[in-house]
PDB file of N, CA and C in Angstrom:
ATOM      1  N   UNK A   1     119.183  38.603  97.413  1.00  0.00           N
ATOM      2  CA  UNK A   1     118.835  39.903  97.941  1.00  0.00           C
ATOM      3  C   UNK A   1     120.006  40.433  98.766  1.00  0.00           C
ATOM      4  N   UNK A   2     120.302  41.528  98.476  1.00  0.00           N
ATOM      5  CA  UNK A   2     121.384  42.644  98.995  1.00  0.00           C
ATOM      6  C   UNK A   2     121.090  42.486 100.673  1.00  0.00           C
ATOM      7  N   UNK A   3     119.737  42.981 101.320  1.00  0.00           N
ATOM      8  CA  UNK A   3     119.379  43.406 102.352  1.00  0.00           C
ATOM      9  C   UNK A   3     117.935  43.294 102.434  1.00  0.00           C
ATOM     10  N   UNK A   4     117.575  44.096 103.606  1.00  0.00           N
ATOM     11  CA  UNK A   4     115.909  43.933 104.177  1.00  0.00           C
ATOM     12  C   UNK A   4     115.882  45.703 103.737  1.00  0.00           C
ATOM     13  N   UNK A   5     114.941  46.260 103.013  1.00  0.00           N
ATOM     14  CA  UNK A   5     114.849  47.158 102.210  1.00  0.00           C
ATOM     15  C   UNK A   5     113.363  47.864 102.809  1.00  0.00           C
ATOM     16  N   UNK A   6     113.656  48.634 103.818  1.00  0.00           N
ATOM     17  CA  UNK A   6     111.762  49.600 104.037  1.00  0.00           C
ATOM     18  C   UNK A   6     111.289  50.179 102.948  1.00  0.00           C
ATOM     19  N   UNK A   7     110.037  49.710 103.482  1.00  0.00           N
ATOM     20  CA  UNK A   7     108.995  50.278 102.196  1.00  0.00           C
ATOM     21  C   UNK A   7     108.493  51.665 102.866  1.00  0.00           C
ATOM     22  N   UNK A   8     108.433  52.631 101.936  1.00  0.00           N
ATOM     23  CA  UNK A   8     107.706  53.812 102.164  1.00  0.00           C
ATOM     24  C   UNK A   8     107.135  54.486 101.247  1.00  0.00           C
ATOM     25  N   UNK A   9     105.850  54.327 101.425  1.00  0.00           N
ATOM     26  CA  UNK A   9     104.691  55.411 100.422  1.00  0.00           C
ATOM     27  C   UNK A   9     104.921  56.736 101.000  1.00  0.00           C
ATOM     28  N   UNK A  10     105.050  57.690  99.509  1.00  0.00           N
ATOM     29  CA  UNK A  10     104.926  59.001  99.509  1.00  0.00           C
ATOM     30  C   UNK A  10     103.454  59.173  99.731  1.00  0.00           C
ATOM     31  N   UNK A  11     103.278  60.319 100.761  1.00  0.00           N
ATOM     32  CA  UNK A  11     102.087  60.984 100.590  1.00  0.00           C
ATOM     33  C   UNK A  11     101.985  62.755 100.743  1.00  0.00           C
ATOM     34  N   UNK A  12     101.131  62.892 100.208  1.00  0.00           N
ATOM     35  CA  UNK A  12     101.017  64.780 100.296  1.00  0.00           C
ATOM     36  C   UNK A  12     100.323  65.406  98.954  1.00  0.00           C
ATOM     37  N   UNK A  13     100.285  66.720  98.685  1.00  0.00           N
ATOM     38  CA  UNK A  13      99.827  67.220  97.818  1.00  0.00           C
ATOM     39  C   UNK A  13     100.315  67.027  96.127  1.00  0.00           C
ATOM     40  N   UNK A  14      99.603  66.716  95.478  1.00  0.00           N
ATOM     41  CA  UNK A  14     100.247  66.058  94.104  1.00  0.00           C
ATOM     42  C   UNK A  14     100.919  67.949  93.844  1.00  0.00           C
ATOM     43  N   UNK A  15     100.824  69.185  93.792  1.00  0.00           N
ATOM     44  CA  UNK A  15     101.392  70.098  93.364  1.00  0.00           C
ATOM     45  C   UNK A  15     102.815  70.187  93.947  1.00  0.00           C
ATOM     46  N   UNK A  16     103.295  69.398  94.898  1.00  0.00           N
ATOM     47  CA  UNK A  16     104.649  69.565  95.186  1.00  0.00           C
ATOM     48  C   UNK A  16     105.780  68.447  94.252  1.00  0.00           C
ATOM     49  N   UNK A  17     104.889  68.079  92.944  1.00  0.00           N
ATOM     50  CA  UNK A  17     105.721  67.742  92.012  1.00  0.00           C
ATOM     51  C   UNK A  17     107.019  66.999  92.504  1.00  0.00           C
ATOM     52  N   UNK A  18     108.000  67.953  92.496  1.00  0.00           N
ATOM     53  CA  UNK A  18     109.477  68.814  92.471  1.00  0.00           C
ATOM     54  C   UNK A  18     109.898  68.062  93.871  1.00  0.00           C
ATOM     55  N   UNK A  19     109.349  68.032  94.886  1.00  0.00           N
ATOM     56  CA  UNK A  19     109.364  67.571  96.170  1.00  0.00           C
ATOM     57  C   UNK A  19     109.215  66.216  96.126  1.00  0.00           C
ATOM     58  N   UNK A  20     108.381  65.673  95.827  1.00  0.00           N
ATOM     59  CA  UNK A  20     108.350  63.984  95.410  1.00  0.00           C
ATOM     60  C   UNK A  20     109.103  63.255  94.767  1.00  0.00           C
ATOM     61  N   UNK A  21     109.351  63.920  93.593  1.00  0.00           N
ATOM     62  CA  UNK A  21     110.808  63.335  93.006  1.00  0.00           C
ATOM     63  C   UNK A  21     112.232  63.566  93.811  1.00  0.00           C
ATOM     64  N   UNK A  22     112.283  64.760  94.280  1.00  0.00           N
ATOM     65  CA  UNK A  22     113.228  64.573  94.993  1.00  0.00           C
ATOM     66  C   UNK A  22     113.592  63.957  96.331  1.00  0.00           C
ATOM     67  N   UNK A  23     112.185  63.719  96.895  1.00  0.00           N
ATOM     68  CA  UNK A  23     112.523  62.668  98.142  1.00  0.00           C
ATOM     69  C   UNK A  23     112.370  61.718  97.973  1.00  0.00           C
ATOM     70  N   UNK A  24     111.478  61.738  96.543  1.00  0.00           N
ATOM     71  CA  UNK A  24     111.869  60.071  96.254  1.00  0.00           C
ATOM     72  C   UNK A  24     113.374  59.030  95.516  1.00  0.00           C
ATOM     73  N   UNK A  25     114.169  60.135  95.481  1.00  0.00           N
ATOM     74  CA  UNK A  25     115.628  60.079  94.743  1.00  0.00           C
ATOM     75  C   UNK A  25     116.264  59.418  96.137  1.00  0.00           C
ATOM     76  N   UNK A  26     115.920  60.673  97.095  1.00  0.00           N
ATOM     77  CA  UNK A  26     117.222  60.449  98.538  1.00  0.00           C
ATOM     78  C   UNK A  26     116.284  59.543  99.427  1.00  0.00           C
ATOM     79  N   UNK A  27     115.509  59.106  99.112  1.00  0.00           N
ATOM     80  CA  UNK A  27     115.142  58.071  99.771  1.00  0.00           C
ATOM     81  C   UNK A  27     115.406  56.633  99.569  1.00  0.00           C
ATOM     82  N   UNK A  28     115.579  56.628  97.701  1.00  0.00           N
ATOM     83  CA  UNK A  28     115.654  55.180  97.116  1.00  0.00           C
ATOM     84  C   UNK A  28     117.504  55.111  97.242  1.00  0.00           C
ATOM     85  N   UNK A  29     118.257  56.372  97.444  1.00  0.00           N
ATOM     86  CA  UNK A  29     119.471  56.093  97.720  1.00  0.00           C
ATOM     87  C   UNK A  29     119.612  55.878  99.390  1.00  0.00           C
ATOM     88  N   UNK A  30     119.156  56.038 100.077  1.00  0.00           N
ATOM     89  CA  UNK A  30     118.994  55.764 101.589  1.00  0.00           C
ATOM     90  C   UNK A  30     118.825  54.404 101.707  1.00  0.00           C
ATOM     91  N   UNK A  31     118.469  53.309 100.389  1.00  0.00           N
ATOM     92  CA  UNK A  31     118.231  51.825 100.815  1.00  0.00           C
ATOM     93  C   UNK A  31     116.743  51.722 100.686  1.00  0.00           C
ATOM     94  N   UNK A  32     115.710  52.348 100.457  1.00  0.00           N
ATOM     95  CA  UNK A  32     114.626  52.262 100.747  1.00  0.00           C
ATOM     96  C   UNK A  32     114.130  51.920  99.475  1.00  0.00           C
ATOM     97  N   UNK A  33     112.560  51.049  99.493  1.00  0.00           N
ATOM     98  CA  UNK A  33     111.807  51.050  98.355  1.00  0.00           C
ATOM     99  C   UNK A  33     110.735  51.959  98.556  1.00  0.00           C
ATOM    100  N   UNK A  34     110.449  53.124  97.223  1.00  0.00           N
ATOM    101  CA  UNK A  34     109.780  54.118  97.502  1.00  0.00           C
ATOM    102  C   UNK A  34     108.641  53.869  96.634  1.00  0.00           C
ATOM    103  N   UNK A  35     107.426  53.893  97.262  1.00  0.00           N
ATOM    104  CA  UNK A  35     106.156  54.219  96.238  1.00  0.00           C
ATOM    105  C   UNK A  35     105.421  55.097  96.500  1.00  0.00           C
ATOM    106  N   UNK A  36     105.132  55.697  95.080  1.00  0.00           N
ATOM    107  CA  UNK A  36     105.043  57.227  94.636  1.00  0.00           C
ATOM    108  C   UNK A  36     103.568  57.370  93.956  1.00  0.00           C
ATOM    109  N   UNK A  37     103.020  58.275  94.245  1.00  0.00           N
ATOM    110  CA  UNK A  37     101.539  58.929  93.583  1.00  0.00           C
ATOM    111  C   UNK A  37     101.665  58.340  92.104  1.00  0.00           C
ATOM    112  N   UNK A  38     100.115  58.074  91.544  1.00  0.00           N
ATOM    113  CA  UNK A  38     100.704  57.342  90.160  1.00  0.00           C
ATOM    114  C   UNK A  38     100.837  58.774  88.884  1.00  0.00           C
ATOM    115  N   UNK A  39      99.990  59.698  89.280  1.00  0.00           N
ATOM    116  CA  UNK A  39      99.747  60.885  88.735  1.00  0.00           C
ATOM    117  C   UNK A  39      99.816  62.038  89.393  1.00  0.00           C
ATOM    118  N   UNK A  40     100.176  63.362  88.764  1.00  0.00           N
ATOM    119  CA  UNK A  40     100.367  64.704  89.629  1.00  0.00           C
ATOM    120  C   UNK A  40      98.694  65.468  89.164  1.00  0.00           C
ATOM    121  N   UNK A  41      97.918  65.681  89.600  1.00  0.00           N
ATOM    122  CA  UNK A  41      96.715  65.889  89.574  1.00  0.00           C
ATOM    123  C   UNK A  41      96.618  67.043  89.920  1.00  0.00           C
ATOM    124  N   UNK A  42      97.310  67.789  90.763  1.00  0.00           N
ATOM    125  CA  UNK A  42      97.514  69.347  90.369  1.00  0.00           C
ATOM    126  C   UNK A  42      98.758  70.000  90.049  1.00  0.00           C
ATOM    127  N   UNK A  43      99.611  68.962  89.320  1.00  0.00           N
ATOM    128  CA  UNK A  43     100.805  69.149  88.423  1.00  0.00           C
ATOM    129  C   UNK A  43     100.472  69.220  86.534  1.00  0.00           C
ATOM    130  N   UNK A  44      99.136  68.854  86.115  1.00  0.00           N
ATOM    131  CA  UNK A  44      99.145  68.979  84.796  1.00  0.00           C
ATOM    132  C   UNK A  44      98.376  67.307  84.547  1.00  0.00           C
ATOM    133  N   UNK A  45      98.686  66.609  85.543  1.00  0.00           N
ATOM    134  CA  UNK A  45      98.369  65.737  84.489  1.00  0.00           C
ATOM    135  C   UNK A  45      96.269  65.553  84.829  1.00  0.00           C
ATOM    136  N   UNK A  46      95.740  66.106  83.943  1.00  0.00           N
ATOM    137  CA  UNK A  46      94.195  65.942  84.491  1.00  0.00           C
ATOM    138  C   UNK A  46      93.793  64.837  83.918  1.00  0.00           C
ATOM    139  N   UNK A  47      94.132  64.196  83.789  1.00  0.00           N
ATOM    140  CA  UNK A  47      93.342  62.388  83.673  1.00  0.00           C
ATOM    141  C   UNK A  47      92.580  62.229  84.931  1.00  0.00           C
ATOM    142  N   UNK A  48      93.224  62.715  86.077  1.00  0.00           N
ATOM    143  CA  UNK A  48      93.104  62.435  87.884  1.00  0.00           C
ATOM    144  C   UNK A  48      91.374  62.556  87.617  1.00  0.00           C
ATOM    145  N   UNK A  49      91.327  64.228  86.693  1.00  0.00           N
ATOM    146  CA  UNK A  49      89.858  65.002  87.055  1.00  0.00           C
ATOM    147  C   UNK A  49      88.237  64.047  86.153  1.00  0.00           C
ATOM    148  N   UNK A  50      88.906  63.041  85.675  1.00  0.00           N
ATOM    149  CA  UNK A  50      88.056  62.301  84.784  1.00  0.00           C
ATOM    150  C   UNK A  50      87.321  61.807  85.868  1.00  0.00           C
ATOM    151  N   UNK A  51      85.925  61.304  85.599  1.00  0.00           N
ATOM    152  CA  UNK A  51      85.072  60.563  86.325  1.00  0.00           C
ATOM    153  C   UNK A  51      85.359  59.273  87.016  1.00  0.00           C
ATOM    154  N   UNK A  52      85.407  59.132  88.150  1.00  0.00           N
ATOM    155  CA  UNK A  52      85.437  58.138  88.899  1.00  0.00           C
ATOM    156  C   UNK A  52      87.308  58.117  88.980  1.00  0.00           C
ATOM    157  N   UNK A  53      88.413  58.759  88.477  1.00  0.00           N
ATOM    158  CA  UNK A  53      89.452  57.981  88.339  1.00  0.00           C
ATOM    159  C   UNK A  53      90.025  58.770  89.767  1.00  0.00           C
ATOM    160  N   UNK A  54      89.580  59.743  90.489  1.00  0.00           N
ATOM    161  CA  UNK A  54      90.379  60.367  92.067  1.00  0.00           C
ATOM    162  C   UNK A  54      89.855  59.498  92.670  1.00  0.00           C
ATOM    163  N   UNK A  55      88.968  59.242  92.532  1.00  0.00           N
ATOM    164  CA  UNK A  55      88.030  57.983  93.857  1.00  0.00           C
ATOM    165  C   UNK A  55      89.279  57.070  93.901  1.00  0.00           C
ATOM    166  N   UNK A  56      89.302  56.183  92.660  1.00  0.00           N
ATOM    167  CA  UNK A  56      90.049  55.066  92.444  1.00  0.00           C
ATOM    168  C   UNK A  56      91.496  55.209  92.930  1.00  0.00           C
ATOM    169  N   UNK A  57      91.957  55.936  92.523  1.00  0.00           N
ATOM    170  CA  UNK A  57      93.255  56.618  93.005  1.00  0.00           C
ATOM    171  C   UNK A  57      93.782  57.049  94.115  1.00  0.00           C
ATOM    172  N   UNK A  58      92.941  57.517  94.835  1.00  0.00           N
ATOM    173  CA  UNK A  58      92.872  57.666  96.697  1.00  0.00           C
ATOM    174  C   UNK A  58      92.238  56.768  96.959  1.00  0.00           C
ATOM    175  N   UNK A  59      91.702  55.907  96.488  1.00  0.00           N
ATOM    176  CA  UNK A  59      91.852  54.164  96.674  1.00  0.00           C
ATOM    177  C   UNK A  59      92.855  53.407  96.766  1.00  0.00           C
ATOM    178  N   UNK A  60      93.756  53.646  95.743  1.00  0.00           N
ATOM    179  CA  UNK A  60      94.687  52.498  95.446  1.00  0.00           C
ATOM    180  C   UNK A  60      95.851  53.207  96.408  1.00  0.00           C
ATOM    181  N   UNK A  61      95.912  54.625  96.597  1.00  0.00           N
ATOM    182  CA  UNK A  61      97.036  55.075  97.153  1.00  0.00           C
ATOM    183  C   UNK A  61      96.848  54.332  98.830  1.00  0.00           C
ATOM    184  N   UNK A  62      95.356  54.114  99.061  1.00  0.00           N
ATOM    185  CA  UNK A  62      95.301  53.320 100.255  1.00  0.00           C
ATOM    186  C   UNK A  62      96.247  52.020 100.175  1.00  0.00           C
ATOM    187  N   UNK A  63      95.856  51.238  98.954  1.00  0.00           N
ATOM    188  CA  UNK A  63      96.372  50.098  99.112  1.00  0.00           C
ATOM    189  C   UNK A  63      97.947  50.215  98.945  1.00  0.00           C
ATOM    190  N   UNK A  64      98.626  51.187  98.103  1.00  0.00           N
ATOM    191  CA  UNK A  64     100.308  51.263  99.003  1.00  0.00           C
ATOM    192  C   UNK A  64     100.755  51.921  99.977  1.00  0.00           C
ATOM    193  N   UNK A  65      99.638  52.558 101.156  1.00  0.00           N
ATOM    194  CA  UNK A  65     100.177  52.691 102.100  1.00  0.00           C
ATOM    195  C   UNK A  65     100.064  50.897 102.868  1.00  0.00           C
ATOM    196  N   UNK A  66      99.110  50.269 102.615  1.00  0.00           N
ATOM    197  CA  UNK A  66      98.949  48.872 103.015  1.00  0.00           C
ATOM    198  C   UNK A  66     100.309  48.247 103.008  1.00  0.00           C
ATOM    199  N   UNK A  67     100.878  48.039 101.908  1.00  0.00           N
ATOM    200  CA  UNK A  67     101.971  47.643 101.767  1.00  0.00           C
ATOM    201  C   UNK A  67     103.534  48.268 101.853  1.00  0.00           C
ATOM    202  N   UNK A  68     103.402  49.408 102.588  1.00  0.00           N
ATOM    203  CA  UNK A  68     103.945  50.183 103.348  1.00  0.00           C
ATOM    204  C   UNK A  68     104.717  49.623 105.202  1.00  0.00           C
ATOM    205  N   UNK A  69     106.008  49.859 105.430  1.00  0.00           N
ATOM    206  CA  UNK A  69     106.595  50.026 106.399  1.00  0.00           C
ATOM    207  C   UNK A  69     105.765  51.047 107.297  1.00  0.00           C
ATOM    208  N   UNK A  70     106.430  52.706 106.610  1.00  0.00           N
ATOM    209  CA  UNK A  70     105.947  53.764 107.105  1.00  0.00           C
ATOM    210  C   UNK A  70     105.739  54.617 105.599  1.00  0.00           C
ATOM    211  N   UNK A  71     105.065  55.561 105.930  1.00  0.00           N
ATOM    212  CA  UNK A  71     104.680  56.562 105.096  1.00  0.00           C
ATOM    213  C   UNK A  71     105.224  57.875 105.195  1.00  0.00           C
ATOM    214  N   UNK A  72     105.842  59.005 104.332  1.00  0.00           N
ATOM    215  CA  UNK A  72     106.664  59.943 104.638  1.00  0.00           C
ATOM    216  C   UNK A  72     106.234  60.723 103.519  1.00  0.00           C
ATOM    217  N   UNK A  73     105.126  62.031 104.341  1.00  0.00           N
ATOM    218  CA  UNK A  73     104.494  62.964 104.161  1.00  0.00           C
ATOM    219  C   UNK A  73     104.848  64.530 103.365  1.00  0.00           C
ATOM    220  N   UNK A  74     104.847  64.843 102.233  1.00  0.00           N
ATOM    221  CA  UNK A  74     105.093  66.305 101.387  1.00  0.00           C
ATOM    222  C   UNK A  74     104.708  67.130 102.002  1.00  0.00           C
ATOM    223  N   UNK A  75     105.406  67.899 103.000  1.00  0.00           N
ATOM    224  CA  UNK A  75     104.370  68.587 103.713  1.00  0.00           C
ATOM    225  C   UNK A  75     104.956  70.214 103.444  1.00  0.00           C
ATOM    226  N   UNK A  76     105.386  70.632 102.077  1.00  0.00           N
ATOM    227  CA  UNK A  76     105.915  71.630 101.871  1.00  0.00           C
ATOM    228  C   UNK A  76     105.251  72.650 102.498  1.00  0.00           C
ATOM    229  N   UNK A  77     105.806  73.721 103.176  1.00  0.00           N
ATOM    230  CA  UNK A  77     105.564  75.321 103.876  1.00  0.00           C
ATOM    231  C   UNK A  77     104.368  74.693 105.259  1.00  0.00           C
ATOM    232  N   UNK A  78     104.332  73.209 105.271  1.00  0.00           N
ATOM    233  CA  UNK A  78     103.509  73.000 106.622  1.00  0.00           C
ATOM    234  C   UNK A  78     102.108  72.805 106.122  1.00  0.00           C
ATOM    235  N   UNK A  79     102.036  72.564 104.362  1.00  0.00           N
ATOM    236  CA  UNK A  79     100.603  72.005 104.203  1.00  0.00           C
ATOM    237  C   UNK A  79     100.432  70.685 104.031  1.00  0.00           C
ATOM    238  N   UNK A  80      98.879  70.652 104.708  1.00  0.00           N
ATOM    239  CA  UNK A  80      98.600  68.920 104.593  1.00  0.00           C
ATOM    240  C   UNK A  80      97.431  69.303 104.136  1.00  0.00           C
ATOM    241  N   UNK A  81      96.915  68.767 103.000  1.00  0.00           N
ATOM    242  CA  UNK A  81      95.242  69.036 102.526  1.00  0.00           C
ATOM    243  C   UNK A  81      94.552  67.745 103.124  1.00  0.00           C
ATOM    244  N   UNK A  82      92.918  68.061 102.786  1.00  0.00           N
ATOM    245  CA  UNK A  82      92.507  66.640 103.275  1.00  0.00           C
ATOM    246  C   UNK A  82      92.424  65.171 103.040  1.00  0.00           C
ATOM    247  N   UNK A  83      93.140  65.004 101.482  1.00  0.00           N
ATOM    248  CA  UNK A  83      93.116  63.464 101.487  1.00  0.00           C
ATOM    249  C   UNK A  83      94.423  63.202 101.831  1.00  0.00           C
ATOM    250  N   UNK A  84      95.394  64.128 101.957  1.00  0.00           N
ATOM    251  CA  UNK A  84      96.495  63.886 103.099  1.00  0.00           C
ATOM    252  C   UNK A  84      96.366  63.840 104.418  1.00  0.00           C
ATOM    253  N   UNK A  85      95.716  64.211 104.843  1.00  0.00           N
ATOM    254  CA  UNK A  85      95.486  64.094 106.065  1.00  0.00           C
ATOM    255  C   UNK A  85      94.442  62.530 106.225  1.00  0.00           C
ATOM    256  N   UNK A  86      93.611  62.632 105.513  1.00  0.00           N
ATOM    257  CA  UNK A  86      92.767  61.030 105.294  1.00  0.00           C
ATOM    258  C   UNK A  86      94.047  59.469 105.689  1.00  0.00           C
ATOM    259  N   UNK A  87      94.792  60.052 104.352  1.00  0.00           N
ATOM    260  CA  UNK A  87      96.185  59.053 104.648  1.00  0.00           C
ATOM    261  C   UNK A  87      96.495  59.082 105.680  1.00  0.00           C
ATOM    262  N   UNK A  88      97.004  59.991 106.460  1.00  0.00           N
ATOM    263  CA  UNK A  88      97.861  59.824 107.658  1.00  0.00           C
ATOM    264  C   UNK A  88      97.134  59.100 108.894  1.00  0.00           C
ATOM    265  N   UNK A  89      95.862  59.454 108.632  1.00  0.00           N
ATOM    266  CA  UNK A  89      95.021  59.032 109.724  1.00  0.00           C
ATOM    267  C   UNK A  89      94.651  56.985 109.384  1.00  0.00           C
ATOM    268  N   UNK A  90      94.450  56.949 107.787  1.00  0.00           N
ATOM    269  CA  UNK A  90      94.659  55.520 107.545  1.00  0.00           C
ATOM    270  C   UNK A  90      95.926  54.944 107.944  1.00  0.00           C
ATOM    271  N   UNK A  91      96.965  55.581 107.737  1.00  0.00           N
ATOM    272  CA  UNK A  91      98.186  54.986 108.109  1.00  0.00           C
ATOM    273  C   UNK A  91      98.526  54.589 109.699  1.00  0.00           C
ATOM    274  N   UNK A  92      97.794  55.505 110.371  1.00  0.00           N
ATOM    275  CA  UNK A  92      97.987  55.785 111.808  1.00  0.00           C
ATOM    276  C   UNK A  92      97.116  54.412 112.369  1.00  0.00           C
ATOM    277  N   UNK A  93      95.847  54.625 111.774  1.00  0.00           N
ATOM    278  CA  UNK A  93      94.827  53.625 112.399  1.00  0.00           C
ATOM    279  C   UNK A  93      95.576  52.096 111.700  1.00  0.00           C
ATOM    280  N   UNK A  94      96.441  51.656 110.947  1.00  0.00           N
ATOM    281  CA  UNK A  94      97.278  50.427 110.813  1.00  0.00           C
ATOM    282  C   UNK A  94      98.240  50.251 110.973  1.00  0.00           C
ATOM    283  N   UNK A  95      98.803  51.233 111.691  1.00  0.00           N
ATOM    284  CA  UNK A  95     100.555  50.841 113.128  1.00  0.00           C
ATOM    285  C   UNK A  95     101.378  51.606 111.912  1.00  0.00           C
ATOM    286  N   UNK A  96     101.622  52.071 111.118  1.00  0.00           N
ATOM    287  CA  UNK A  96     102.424  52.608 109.932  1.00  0.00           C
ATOM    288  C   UNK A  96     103.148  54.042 110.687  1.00  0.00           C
ATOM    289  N   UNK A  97     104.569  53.848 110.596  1.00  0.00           N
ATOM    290  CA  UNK A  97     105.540  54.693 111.384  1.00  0.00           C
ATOM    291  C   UNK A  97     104.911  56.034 110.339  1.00  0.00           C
ATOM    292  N   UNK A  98     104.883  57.453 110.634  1.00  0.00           N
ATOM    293  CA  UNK A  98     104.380  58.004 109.889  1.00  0.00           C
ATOM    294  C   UNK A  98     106.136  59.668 109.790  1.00  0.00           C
ATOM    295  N   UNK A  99     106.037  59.788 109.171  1.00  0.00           N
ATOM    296  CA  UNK A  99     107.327  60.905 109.088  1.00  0.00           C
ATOM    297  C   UNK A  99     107.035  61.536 108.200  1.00  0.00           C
ATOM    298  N   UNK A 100     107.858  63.106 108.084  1.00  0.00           N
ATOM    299  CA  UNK A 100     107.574  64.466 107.742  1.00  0.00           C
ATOM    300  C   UNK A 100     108.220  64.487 107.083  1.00  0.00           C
ATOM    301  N   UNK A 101     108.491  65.787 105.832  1.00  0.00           N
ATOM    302  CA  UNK A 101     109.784  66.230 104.992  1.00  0.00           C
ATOM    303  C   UNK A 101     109.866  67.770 106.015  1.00  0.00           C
ATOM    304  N   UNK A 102     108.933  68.063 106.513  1.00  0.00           N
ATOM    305  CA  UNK A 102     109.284  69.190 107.355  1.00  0.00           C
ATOM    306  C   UNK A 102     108.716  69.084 108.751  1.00  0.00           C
ATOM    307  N   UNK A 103     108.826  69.987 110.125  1.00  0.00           N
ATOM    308  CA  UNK A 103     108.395  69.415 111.056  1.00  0.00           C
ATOM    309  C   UNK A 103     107.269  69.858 111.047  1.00  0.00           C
ATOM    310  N   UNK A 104     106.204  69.510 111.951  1.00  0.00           N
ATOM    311  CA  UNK A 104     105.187  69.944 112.195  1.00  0.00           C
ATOM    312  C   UNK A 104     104.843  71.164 113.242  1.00  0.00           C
ATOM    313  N   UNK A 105     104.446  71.994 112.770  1.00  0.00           N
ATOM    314  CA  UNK A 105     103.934  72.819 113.914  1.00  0.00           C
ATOM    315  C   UNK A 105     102.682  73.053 114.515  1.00  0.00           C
ATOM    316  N   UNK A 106     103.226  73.132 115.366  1.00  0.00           N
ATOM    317  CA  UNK A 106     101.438  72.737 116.736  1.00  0.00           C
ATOM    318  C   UNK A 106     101.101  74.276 117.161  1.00  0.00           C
TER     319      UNK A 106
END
């Protein structure tokens, strides 16, 4: 092994596509291991909208924030919907450093 490599789950709205791939590019060149939404669910891909498979899926996205350092949030034009916000608050309630692609405004 090269180095000690942080883990960071993407989280945020599956429609910022375009945004995920690209922070997930300058992130995996930053040294980091990045894990990423498995599907864009309001990008086209509607498998998400099949029965039982969003449950499962904002399930499992729990389990890689689990295995997560910190988590680093899509928060294009300052939106967080609510199973983003669900995440952050799971992440928060298990010590998980939590960071923005934009800042937050209060």
């Amino acid at each position: 092994m090269v180095g000690k490599y942080k883990v960071i789950t993407l989280c945020g709205s599956t429609k910022f596509k375009d945004d995920f791939i690209r922070e997930q590019k300058r992130l995996s060149l930053e040294g980091n291991i990045v894990i990423s939404v498995g599907l864009f669910g309001h990008s086209g891909d509607n498998e998400v909208w099949n029965e039982n498979v969003k449950e499962m899926l904002d399930d499992m996205h729990k389990r890689k924030i689990d295995m997560a350092d910190e988590i680093f949030v899509i928060n294009k034009n300052g939106y967080i919907g609510q199973s983003t916000k669900s995440e952050i608050d799971y992440a928060k309630s298990h010590n998980k450093i939590v960071k923005y692609m934009e800042p937050l405004h209060q």
